[in-house]
Protein backbone atom coordinates (compact mmCIF):
# COMPACT_ATOMS: atom_id res chain seq x y z
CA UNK A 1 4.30 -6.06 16.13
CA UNK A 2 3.18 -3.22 14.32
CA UNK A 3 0.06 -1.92 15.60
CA UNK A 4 -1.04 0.31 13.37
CA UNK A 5 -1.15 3.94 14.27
CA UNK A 6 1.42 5.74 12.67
CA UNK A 7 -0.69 8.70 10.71
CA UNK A 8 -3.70 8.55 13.22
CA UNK A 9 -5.18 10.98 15.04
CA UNK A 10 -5.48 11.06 18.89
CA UNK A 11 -7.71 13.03 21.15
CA UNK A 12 -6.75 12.50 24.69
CA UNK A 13 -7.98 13.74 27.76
CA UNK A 14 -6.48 14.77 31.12
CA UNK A 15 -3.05 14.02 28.92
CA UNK A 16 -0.53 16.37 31.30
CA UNK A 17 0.15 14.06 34.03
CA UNK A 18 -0.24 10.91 35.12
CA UNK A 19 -2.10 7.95 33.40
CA UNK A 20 -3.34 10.21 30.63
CA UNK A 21 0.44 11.76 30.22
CA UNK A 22 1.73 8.14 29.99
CA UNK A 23 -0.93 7.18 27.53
CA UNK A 24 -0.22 9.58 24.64
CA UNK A 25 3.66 8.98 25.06
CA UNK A 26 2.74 5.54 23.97
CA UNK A 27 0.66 6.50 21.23
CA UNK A 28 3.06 9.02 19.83
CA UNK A 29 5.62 6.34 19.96
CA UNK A 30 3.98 4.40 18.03
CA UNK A 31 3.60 7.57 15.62
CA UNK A 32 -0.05 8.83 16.22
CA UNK A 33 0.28 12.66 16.15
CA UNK A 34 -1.52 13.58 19.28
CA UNK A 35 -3.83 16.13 20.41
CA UNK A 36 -3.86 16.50 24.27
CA UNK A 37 -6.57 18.46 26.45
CA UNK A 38 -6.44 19.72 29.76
CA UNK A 39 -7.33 22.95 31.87
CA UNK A 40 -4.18 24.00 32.79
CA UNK A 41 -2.42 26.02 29.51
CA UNK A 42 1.20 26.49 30.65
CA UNK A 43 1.36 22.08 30.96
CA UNK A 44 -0.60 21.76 27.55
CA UNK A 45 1.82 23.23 25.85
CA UNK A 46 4.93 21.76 27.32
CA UNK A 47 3.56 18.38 26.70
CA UNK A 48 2.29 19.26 23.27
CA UNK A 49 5.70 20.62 22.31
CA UNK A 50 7.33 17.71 23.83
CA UNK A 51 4.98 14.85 21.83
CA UNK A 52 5.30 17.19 18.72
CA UNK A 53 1.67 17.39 18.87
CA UNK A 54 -1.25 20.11 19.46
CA UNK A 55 -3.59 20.81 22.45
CA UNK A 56 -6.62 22.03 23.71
CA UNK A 57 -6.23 24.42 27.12
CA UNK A 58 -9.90 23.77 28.18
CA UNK A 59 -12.59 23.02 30.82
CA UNK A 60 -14.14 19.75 29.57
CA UNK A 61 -16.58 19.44 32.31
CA UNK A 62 -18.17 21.42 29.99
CA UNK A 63 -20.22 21.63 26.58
CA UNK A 64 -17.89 24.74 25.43
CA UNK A 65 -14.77 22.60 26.68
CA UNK A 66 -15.58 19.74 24.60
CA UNK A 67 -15.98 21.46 21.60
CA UNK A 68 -12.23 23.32 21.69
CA UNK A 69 -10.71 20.00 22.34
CA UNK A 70 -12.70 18.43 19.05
CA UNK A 71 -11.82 21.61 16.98
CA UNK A 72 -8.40 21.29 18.09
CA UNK A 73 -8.08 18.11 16.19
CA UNK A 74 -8.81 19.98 12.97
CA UNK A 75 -11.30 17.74 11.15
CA UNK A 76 -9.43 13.96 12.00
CA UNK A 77 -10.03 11.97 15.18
CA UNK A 78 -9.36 8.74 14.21
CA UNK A 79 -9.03 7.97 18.29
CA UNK A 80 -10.56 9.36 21.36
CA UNK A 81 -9.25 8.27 25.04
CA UNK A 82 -11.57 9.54 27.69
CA UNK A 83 -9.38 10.00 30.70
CA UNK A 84 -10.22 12.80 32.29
CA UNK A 85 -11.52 11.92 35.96
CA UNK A 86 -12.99 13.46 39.18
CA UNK A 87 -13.45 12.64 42.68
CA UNK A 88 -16.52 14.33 44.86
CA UNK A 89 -16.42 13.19 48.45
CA UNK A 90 -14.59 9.96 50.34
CA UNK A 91 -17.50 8.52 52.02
CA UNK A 92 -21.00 8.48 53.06
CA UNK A 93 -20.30 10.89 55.28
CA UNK A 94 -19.66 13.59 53.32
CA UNK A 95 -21.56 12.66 50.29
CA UNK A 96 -24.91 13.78 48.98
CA UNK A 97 -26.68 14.61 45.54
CA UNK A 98 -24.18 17.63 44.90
CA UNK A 99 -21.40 15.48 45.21
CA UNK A 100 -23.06 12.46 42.52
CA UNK A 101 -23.41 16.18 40.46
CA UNK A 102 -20.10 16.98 40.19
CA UNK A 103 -19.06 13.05 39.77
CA UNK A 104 -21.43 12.51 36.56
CA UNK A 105 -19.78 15.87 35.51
CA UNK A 106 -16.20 15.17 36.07
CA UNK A 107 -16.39 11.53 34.74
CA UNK A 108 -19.47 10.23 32.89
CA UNK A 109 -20.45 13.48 30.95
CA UNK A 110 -17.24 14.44 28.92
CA UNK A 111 -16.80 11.01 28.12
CA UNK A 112 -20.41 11.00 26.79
CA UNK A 113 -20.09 14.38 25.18
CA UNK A 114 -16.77 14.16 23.42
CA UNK A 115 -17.75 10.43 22.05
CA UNK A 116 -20.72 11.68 20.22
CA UNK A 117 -18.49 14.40 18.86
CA UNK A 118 -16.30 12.31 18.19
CA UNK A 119 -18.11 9.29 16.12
CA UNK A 120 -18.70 11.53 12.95
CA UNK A 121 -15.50 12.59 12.33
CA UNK A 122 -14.79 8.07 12.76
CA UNK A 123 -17.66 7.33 10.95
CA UNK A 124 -16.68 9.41 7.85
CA UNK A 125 -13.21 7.16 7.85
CA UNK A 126 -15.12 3.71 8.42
CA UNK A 127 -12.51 3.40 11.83
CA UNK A 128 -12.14 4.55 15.21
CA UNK A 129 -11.27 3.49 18.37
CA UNK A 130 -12.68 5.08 21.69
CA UNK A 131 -11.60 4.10 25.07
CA UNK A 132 -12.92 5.43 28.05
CA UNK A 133 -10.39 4.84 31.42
CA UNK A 134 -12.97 3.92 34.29
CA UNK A 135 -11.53 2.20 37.67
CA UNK A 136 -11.10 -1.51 39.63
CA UNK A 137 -13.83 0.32 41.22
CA UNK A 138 -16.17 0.73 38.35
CA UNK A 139 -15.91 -3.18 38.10
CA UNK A 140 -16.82 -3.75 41.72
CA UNK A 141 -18.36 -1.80 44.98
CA UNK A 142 -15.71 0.26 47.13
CA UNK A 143 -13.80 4.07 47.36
CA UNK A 144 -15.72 6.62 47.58
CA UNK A 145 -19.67 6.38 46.69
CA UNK A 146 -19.64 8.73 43.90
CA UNK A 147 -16.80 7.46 41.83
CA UNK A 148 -17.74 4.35 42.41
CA UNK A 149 -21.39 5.15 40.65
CA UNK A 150 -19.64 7.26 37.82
CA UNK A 151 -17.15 4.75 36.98
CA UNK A 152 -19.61 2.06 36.89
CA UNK A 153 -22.05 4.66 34.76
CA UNK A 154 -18.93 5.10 32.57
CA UNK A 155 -18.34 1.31 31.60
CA UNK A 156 -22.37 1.06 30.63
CA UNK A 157 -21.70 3.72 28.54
CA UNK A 158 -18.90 1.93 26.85
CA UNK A 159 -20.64 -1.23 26.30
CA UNK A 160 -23.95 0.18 25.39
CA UNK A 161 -22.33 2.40 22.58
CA UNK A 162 -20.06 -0.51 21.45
CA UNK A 163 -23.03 -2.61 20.07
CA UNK A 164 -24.19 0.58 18.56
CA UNK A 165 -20.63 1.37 16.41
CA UNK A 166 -19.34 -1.36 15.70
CA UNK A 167 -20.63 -1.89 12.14
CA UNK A 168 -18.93 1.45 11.28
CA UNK A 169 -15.57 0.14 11.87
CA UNK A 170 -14.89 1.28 15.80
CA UNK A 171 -14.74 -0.18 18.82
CA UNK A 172 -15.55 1.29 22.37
CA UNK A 173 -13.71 -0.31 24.93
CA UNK A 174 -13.05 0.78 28.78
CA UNK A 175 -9.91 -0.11 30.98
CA UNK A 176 -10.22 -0.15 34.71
CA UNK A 177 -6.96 0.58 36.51
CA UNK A 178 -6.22 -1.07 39.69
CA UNK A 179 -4.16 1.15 42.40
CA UNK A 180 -0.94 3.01 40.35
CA UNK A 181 1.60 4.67 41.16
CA UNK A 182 2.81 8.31 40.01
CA UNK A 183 4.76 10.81 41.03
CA UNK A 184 1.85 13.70 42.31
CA UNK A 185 -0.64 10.99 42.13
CA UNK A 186 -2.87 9.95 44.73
CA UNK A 187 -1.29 7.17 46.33
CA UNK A 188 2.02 9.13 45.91
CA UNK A 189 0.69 11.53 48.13
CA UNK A 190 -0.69 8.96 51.06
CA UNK A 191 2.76 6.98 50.84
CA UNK A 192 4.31 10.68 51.48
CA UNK A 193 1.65 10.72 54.42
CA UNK A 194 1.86 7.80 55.96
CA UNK A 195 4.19 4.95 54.41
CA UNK A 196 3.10 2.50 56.94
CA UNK A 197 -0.26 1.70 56.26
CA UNK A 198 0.30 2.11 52.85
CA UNK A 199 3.15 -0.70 52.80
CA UNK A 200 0.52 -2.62 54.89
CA UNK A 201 -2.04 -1.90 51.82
CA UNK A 202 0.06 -3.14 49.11
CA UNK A 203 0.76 -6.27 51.60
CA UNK A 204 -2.99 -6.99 52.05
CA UNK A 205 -4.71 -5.83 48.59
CA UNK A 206 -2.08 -6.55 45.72
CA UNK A 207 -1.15 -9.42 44.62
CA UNK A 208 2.26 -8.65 42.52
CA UNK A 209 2.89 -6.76 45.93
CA UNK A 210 3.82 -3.63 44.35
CA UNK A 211 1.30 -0.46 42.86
CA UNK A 212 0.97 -0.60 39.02
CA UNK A 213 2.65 1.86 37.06
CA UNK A 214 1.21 4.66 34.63
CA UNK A 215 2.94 3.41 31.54
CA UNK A 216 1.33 -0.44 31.79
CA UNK A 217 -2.15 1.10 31.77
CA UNK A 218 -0.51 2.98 29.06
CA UNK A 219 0.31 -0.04 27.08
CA UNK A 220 -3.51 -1.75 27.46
CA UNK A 221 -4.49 1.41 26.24
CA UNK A 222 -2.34 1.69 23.26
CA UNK A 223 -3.18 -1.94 22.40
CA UNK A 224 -6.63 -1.03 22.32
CA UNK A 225 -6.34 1.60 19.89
CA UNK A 226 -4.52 -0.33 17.69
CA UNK A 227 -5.55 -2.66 14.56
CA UNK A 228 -4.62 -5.23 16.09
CA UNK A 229 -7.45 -4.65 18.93
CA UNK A 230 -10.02 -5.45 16.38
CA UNK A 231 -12.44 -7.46 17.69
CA UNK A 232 -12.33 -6.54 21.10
CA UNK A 233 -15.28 -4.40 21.34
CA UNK A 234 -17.53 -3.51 24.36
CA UNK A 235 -15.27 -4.96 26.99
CA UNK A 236 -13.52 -3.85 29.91
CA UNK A 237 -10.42 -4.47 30.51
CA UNK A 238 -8.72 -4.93 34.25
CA UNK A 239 -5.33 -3.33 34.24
CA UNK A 240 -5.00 -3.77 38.39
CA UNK A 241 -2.12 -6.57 39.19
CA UNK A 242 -4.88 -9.06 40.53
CA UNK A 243 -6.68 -6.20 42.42
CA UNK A 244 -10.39 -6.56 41.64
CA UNK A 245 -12.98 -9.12 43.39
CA UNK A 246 -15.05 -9.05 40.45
CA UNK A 247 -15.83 -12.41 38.89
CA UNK A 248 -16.44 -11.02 35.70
């Protein structure tokens, strides 16, 4: 099936490691030359060299951060995956207004910020596809209070701007991973910690009985970017094995 993006141009976020690392491999298989942006230079451009791509070494919690990732596209973002993703505090406990701060900041607000950058530069081509990478939790209550309300904040976004674009030719769609699995990542790190009760997670809250990998939210995503995506617009997506509660 040929989807579409050879020649297009991809912004995406967060793109040195996990999920977001997996996600522009796929797209620059299918030959979109990617632009990735992260904070960390040295690992933006190792994986820019290695996708044959550019990046963006910047802070995108920020107005100033957004903007070098957009330039760094030089004129063309034909589409935009907001990946990037923060967590501030585990629990009522040790979670207050400071900590819903830094949430809206590390989730909701570059999303917000590099879309409406970003829809010009797709409105000026008549196509574009944004996809914004929320959570199983964004779907449904649980983990920690303020990801949970930034991840839900983050898949109104998506659905309110949908019905706004989508006479211009794009779509804005959100995927909500379930638990996944990556070297570094999260759940790597608790399995390191304490393999029991992590074995005894998978047994009780997965239904495939295994963690979902980094390259199959990688292929929802790419398959949402593509022309074949079309008319999927506002939606959002469960990539989670079964995971989620949610009836809808």
């Amino acid at each position: 099936m040929d989807l579409g993006l050879a020649g297009r141009t991809a912004l995406v976020t967060a793109a040195t490691r996990g999920i977001g690392l997996a996600i522009a491999r796929s797209l620059a298989a299918e030959g979109a030359r990617v632009v990735i942006a992260a904070r960390t230079k040295e690992d933006v451009q190792r994986i820019a060299a290695e996708l044959h791509g550019r990046g963006a070494a910047a802070d995108l919690t920020g107005e100033e951060g957004c903007r070098a990732a957009v330039e760094a596209c030089r004129g063309r973002i034909d589409i935009l995956v907001n990946n990037l993703g923060l967590r501030a505090g585990s629990s009522w406990a040790d979670t207050g207004v400071a900590q819903f701060e830094q949430g809206m900041a590390g989730n909701l607000y570059p999303a917000a910020r590099l879309s409406l950058l970003a829809l010009p530069l797709m409105r000026q081509r008549g196509w574009g596809r944004i996809v914004v990478i929320s959570s199983v939790f964004g779907r449904e209550s649980g983990g920690a209070p303020a990801y949970n309300a930034t991840k839900a904040a983050e898949i109104s976004l998506t659905t309110s701007l949908a019905r706004q674009v989508g006479r211009h030719g794009i779509t804005v769609n959100a995927v909500a991973p379930g638990s996944i699995l990556f070297q570094g990542g999260s759940w790597w790190r608790r399995r390191e910690a304490d393999p029991a009760a992590v074995a005894a997670f998978v047994e009780r809250e997965l239904p495939l009985g295994r963690f979902g990998t980094a390259e199959e939210v990688a292929d929802a995503v790419t398959f949402l970017c593509s022309e074949r995506a079309a008319l999927i617009n506002g939606a959002c997506l469960p990539v989670d094995g079964g995971q989620s509660r949610s009836n809808i």
